[in-house]
PDB file of N, CA and C in Angstrom:
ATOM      1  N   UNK A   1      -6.695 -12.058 -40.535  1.00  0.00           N
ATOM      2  CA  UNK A   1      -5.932 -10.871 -40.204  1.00  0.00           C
ATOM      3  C   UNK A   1      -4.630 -11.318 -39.547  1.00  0.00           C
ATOM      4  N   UNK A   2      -3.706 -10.500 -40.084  1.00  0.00           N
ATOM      5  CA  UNK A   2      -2.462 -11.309 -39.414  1.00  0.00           C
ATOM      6  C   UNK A   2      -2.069 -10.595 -38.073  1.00  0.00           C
ATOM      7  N   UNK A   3      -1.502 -10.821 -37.090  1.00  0.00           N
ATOM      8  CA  UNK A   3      -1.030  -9.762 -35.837  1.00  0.00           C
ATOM      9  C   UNK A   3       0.642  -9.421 -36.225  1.00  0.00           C
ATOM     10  N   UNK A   4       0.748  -8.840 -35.129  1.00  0.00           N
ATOM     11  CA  UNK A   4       1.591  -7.885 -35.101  1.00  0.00           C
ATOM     12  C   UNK A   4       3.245  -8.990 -35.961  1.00  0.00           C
ATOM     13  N   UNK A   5       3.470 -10.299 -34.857  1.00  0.00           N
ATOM     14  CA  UNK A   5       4.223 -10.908 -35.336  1.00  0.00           C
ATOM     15  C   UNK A   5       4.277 -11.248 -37.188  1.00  0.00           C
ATOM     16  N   UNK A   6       3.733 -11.921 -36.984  1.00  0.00           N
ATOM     17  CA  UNK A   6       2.934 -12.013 -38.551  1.00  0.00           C
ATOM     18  C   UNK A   6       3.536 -11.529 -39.660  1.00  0.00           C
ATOM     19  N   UNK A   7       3.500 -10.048 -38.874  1.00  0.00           N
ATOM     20  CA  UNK A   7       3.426  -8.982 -40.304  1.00  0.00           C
ATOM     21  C   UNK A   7       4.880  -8.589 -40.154  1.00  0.00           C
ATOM     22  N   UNK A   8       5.372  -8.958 -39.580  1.00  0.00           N
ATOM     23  CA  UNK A   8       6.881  -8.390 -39.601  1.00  0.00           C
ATOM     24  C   UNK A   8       7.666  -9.617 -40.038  1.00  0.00           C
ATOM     25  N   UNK A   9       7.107 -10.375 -39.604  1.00  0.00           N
ATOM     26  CA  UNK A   9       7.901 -11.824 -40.647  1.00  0.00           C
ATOM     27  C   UNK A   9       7.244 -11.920 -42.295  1.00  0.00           C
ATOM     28  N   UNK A  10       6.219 -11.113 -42.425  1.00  0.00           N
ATOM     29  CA  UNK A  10       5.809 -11.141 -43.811  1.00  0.00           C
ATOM     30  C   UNK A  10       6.934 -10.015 -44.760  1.00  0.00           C
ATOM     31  N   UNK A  11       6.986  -8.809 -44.270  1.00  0.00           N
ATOM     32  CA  UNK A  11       8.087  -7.860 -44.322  1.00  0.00           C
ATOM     33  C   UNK A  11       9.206  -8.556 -44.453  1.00  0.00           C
ATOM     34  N   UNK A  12       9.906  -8.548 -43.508  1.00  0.00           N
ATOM     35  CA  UNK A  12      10.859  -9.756 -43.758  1.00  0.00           C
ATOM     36  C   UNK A  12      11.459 -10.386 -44.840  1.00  0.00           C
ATOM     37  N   UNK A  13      10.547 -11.293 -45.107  1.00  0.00           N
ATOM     38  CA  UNK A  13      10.581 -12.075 -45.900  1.00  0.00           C
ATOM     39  C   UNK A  13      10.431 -11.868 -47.276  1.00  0.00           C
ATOM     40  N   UNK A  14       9.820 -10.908 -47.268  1.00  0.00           N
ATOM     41  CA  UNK A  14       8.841 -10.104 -49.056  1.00  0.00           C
ATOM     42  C   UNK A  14      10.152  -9.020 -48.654  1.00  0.00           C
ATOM     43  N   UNK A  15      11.171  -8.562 -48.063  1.00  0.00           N
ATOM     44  CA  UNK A  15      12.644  -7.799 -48.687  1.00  0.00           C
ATOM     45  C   UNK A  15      13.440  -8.451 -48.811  1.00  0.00           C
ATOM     46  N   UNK A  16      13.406  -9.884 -47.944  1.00  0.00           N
ATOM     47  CA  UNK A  16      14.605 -11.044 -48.277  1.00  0.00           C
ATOM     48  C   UNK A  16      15.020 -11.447 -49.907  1.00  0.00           C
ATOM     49  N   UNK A  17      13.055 -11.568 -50.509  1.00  0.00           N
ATOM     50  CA  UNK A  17      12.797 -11.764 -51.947  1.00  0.00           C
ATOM     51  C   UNK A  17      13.460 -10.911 -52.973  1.00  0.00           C
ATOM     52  N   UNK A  18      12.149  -9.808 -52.395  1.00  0.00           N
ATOM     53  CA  UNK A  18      13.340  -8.601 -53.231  1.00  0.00           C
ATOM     54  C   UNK A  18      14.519  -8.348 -53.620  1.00  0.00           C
ATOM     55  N   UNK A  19      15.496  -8.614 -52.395  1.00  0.00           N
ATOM     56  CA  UNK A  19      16.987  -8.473 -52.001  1.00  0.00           C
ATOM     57  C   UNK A  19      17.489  -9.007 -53.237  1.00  0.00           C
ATOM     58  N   UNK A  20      17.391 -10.720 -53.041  1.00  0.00           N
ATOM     59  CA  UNK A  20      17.705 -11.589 -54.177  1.00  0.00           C
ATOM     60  C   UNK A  20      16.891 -11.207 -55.263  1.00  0.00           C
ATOM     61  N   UNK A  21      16.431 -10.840 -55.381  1.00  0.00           N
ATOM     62  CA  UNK A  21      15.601 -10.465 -57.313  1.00  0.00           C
ATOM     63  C   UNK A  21      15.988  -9.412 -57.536  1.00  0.00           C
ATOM     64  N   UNK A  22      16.899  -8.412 -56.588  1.00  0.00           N
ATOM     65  CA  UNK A  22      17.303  -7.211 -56.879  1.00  0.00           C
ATOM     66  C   UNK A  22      19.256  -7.658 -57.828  1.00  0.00           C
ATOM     67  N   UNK A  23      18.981  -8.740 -56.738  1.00  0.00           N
ATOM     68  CA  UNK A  23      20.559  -9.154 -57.118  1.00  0.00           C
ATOM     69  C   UNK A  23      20.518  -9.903 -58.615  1.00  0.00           C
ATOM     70  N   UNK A  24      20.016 -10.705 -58.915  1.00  0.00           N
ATOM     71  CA  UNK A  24      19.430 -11.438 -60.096  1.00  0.00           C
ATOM     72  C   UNK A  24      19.531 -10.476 -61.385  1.00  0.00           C
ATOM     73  N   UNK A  25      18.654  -9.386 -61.130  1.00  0.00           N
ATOM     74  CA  UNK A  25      18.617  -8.377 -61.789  1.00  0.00           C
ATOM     75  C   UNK A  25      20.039  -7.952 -61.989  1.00  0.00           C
ATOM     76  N   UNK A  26      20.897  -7.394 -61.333  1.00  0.00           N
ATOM     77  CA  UNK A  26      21.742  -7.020 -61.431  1.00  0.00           C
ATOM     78  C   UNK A  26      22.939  -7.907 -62.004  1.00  0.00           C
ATOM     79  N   UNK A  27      22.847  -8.773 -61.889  1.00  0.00           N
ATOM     80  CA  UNK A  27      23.475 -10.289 -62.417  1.00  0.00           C
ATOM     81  C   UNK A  27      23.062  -9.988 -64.235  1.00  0.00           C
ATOM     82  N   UNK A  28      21.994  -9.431 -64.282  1.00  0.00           N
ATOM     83  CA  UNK A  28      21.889  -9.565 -65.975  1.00  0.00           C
ATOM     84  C   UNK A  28      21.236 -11.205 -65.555  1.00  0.00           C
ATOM     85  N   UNK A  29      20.548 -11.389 -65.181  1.00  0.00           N
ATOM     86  CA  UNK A  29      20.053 -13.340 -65.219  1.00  0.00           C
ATOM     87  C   UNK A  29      18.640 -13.159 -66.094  1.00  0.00           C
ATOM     88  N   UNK A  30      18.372 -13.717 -67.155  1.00  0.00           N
ATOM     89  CA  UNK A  30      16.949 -13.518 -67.590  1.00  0.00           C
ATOM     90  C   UNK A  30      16.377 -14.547 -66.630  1.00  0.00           C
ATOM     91  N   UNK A  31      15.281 -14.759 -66.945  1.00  0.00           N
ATOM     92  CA  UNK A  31      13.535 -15.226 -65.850  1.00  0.00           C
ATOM     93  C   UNK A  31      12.757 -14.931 -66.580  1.00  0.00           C
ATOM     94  N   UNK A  32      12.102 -15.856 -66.777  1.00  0.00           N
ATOM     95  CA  UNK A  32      10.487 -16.019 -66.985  1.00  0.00           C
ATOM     96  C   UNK A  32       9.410 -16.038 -65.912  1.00  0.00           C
ATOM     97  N   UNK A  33       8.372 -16.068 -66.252  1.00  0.00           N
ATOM     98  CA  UNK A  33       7.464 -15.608 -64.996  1.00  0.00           C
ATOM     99  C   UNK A  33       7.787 -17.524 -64.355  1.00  0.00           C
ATOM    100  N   UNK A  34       7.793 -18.210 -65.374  1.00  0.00           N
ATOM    101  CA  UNK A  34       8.044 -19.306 -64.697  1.00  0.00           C
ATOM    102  C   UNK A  34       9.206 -19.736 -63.498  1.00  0.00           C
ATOM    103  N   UNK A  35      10.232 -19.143 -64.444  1.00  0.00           N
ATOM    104  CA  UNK A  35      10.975 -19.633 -63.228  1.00  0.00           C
ATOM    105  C   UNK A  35      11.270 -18.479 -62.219  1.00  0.00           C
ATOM    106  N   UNK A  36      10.473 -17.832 -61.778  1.00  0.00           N
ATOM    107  CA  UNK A  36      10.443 -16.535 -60.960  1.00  0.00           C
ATOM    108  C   UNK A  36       9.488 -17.299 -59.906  1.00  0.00           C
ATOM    109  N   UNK A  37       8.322 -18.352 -60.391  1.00  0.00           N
ATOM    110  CA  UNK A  37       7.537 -18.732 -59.567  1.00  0.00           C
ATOM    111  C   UNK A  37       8.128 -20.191 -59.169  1.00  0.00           C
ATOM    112  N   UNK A  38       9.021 -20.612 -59.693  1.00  0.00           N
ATOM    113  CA  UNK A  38      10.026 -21.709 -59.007  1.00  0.00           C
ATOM    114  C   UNK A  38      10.959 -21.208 -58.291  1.00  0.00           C
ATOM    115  N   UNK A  39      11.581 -19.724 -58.219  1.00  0.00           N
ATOM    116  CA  UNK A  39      12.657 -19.283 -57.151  1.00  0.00           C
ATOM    117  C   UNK A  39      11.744 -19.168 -56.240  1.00  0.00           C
ATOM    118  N   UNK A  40      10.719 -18.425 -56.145  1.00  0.00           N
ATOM    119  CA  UNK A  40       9.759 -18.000 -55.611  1.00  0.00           C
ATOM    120  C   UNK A  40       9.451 -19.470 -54.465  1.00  0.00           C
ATOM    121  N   UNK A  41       9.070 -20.388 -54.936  1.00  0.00           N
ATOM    122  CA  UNK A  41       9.304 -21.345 -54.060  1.00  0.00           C
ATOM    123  C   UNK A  41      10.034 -21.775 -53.525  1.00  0.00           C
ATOM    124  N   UNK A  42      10.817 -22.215 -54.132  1.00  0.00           N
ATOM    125  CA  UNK A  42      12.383 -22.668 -53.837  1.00  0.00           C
ATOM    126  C   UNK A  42      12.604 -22.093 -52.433  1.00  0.00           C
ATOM    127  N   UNK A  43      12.474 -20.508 -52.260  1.00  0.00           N
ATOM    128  CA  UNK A  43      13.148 -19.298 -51.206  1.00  0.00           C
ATOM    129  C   UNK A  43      11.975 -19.872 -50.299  1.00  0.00           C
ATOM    130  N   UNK A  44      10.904 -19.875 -50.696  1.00  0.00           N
ATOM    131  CA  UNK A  44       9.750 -19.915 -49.258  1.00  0.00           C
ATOM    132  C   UNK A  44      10.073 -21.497 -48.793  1.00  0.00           C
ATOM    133  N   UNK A  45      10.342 -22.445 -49.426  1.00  0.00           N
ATOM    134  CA  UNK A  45      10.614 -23.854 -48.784  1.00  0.00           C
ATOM    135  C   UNK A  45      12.282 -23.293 -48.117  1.00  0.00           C
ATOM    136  N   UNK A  46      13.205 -22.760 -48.536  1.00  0.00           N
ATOM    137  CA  UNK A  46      14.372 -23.150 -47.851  1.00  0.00           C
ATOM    138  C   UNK A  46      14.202 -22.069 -47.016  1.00  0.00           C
ATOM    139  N   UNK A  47      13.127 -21.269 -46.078  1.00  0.00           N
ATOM    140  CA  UNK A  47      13.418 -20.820 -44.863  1.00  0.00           C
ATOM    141  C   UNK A  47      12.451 -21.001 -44.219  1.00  0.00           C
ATOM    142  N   UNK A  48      11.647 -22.127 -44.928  1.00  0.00           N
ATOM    143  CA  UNK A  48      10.821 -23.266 -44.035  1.00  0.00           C
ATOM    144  C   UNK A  48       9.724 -22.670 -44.170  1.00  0.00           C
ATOM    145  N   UNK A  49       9.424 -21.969 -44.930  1.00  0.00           N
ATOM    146  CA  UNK A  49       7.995 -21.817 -45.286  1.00  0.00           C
ATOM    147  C   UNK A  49       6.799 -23.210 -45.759  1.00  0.00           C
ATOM    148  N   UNK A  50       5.373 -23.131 -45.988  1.00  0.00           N
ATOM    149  CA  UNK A  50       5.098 -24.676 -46.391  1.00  0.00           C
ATOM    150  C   UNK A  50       4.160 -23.578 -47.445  1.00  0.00           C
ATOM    151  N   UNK A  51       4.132 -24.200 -48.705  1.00  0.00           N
ATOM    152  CA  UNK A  51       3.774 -23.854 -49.605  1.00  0.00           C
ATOM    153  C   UNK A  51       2.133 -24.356 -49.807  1.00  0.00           C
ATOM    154  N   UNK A  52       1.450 -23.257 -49.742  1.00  0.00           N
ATOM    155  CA  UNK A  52      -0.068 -23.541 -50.388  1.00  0.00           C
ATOM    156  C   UNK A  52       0.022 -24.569 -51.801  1.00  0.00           C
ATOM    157  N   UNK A  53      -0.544 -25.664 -51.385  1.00  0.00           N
ATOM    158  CA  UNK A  53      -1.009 -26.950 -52.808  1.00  0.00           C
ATOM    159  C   UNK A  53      -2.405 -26.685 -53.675  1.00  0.00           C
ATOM    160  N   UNK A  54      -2.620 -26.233 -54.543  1.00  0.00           N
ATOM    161  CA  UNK A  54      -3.467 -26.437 -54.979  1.00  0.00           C
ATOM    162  C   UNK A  54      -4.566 -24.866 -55.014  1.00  0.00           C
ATOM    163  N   UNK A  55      -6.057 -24.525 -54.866  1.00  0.00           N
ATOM    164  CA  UNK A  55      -6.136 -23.723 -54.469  1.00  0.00           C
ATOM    165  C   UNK A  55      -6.428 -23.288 -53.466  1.00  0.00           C
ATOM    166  N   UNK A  56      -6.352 -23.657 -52.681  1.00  0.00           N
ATOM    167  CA  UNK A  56      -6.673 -23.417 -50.999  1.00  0.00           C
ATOM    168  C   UNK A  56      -8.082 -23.942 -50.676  1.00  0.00           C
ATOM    169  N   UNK A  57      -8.350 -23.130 -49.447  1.00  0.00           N
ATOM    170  CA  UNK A  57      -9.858 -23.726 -48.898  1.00  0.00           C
ATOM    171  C   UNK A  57     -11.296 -22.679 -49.236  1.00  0.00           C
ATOM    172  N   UNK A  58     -10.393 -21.878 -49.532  1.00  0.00           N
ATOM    173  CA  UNK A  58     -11.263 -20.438 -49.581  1.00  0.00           C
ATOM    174  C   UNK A  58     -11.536 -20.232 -50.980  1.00  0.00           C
ATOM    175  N   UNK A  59     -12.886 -19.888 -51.791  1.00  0.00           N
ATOM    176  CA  UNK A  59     -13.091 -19.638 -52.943  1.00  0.00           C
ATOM    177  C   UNK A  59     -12.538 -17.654 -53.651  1.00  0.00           C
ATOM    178  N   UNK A  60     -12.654 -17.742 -54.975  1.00  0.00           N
ATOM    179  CA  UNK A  60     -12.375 -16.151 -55.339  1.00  0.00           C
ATOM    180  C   UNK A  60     -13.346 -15.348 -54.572  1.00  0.00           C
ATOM    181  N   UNK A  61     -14.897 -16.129 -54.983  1.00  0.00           N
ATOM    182  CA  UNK A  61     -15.716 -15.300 -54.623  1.00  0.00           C
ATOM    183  C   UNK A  61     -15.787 -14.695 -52.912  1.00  0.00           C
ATOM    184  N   UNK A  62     -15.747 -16.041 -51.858  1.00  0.00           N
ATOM    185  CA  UNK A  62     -15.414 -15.719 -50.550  1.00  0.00           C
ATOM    186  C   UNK A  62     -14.771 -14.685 -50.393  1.00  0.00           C
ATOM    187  N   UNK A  63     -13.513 -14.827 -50.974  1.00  0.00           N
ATOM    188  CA  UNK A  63     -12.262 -13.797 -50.664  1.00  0.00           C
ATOM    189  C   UNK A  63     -12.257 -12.016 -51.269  1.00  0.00           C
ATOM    190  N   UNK A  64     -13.353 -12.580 -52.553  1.00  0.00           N
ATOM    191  CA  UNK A  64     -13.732 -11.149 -52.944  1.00  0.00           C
ATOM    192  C   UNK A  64     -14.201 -10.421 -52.260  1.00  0.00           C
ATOM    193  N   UNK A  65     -15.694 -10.873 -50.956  1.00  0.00           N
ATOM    194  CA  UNK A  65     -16.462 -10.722 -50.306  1.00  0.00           C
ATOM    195  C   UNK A  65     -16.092 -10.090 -49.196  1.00  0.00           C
ATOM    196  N   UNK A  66     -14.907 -11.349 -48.578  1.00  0.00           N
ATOM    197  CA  UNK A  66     -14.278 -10.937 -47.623  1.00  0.00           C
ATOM    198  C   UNK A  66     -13.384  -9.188 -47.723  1.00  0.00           C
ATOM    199  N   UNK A  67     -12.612  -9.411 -48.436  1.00  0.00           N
ATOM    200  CA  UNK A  67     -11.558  -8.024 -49.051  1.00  0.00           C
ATOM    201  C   UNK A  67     -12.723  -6.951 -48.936  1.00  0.00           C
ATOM    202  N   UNK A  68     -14.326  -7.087 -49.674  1.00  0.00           N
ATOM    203  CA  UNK A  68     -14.844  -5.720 -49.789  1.00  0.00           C
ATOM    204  C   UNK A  68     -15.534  -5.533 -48.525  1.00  0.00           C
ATOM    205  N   UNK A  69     -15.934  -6.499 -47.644  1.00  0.00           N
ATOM    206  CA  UNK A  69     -16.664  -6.284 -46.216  1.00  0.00           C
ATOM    207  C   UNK A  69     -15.979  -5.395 -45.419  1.00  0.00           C
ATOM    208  N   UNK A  70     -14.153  -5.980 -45.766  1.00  0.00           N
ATOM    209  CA  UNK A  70     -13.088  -5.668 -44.599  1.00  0.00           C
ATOM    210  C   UNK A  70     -13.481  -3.783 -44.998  1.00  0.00           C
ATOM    211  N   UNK A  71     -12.788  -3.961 -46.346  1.00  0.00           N
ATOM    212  CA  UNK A  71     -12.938  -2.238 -46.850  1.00  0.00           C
ATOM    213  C   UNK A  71     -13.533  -1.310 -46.378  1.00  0.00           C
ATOM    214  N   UNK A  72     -14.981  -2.300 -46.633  1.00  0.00           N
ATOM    215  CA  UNK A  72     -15.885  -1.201 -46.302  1.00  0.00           C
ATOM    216  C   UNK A  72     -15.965  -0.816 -44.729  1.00  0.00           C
ATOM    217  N   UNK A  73     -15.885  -1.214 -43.939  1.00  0.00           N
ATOM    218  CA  UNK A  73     -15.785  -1.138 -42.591  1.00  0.00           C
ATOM    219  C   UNK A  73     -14.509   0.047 -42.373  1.00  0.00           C
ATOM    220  N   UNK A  74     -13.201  -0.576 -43.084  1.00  0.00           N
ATOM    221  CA  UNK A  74     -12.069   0.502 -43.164  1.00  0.00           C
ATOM    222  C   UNK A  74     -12.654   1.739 -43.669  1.00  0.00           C
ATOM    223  N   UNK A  75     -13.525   2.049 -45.094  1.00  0.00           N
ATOM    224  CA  UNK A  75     -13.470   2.768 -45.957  1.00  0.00           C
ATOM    225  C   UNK A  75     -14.768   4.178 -44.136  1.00  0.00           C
ATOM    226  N   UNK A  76     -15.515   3.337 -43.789  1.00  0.00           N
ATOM    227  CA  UNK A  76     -16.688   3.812 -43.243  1.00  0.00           C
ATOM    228  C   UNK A  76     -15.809   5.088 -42.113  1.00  0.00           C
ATOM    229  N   UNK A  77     -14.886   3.986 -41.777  1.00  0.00           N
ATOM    230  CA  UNK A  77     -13.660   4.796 -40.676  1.00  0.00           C
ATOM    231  C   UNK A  77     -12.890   6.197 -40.766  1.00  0.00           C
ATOM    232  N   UNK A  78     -12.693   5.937 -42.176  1.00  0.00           N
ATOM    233  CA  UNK A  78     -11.560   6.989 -43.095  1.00  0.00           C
ATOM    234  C   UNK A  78     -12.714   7.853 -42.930  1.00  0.00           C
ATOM    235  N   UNK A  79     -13.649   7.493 -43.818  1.00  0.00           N
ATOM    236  CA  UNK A  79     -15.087   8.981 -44.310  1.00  0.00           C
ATOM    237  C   UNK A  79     -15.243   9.875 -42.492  1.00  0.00           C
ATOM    238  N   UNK A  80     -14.932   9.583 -41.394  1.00  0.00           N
ATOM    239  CA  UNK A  80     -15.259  10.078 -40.280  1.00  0.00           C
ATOM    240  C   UNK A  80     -14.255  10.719 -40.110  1.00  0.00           C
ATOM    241  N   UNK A  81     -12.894   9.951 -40.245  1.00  0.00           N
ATOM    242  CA  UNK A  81     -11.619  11.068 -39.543  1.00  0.00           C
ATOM    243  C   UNK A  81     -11.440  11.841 -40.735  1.00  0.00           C
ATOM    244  N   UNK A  82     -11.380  11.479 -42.097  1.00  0.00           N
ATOM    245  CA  UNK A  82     -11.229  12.469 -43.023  1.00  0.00           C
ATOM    246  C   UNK A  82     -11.253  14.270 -42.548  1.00  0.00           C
ATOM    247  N   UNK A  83     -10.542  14.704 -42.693  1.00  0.00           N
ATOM    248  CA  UNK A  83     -10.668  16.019 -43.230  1.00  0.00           C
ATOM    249  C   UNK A  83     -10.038  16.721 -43.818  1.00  0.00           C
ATOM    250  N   UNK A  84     -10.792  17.563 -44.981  1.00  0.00           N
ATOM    251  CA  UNK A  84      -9.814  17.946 -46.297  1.00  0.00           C
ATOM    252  C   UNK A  84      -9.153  19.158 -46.215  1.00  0.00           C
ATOM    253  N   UNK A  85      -8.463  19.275 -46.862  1.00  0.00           N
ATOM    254  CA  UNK A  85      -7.623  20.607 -46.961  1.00  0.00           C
ATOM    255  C   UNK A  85      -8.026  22.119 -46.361  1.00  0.00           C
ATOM    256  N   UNK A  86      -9.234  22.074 -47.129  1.00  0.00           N
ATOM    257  CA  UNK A  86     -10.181  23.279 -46.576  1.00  0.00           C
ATOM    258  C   UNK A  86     -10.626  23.393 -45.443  1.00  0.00           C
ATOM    259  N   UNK A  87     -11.021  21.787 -44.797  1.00  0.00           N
ATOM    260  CA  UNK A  87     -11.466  21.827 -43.325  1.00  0.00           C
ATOM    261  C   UNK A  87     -10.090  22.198 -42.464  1.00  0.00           C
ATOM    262  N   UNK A  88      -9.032  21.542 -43.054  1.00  0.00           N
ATOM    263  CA  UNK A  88      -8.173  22.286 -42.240  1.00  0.00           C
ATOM    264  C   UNK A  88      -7.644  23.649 -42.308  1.00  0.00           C
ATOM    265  N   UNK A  89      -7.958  24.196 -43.110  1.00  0.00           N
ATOM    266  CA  UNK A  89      -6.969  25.945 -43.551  1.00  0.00           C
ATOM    267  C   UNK A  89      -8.488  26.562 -42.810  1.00  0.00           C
ATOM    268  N   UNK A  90      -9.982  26.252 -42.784  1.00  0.00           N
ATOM    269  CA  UNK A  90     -10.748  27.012 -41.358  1.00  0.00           C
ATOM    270  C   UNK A  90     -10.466  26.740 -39.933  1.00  0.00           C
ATOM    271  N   UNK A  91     -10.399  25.498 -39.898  1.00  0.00           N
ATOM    272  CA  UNK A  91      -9.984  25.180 -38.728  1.00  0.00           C
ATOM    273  C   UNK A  91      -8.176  26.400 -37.985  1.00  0.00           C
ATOM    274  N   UNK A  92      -7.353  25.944 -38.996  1.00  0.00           N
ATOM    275  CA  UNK A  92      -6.154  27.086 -38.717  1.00  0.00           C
ATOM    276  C   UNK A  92      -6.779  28.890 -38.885  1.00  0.00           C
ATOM    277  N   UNK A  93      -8.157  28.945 -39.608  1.00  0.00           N
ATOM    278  CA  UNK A  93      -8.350  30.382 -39.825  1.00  0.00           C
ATOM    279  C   UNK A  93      -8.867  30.931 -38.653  1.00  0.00           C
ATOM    280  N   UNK A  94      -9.635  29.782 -37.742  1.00  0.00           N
ATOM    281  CA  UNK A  94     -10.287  29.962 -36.541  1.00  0.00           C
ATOM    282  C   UNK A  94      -9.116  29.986 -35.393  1.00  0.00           C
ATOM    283  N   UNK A  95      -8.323  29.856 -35.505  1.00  0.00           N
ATOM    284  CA  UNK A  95      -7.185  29.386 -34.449  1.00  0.00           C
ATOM    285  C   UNK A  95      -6.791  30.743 -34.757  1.00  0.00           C
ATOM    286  N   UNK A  96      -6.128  31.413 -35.622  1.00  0.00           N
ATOM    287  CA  UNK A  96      -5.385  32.309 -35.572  1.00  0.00           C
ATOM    288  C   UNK A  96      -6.335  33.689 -35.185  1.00  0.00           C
ATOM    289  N   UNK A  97      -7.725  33.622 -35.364  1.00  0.00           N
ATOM    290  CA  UNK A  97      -7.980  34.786 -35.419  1.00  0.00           C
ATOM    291  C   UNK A  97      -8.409  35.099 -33.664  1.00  0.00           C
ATOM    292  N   UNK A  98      -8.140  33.943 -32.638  1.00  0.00           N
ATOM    293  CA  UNK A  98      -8.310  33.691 -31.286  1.00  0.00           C
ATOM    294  C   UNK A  98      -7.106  34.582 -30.732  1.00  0.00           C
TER     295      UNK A  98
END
């Protein structure tokens, strides 16, 4: 899980990308997925990023596991505060008729 810092240097960085691929685009520059994943590096090494080698430490399956554990814990959260449209237009029907 990343914290607060983290995620704002991830932001950051994922509009810095954009920025330039917005510009690229606009340049008329063709790209292949290849060399999209060589700018793609290129940008994360020149603002000192260190580039994952290989496939990491963590398997698909782990990470599958992980992603649906997290969910479900999120998903368990949502189902409690949820409330739908209808719960709210009684809830306002009860208010007004006070």
């Amino acid at each position: 899980m990343l914290n607060d810092q983290e995620m704002k240097y991830l932001e950051r960085i994922v509009s810095m990308y954009l920025d330039y691929a917005e510009l690229q685009a606009e340049r008329k520059i063709p790209m292949s997925m290849e060399d999209w994943a060589k700018r793609l590096d290129g940008f994360l090494e020149f603002n000192g990023n260190e580039l994952l080698i290989g496939a990491g430490k963590i398997s698909t399956e782990q990470a599958k596991l992980h992603a649906e554990t997290e969910f479900e814990k999120y998903r368990i959260i949502q189902d409690k505060l949820y409330k739908s449209d209808f719960d709210e237009f009684l809830l306002l029907e009860e208010e007004n008729q006070k």
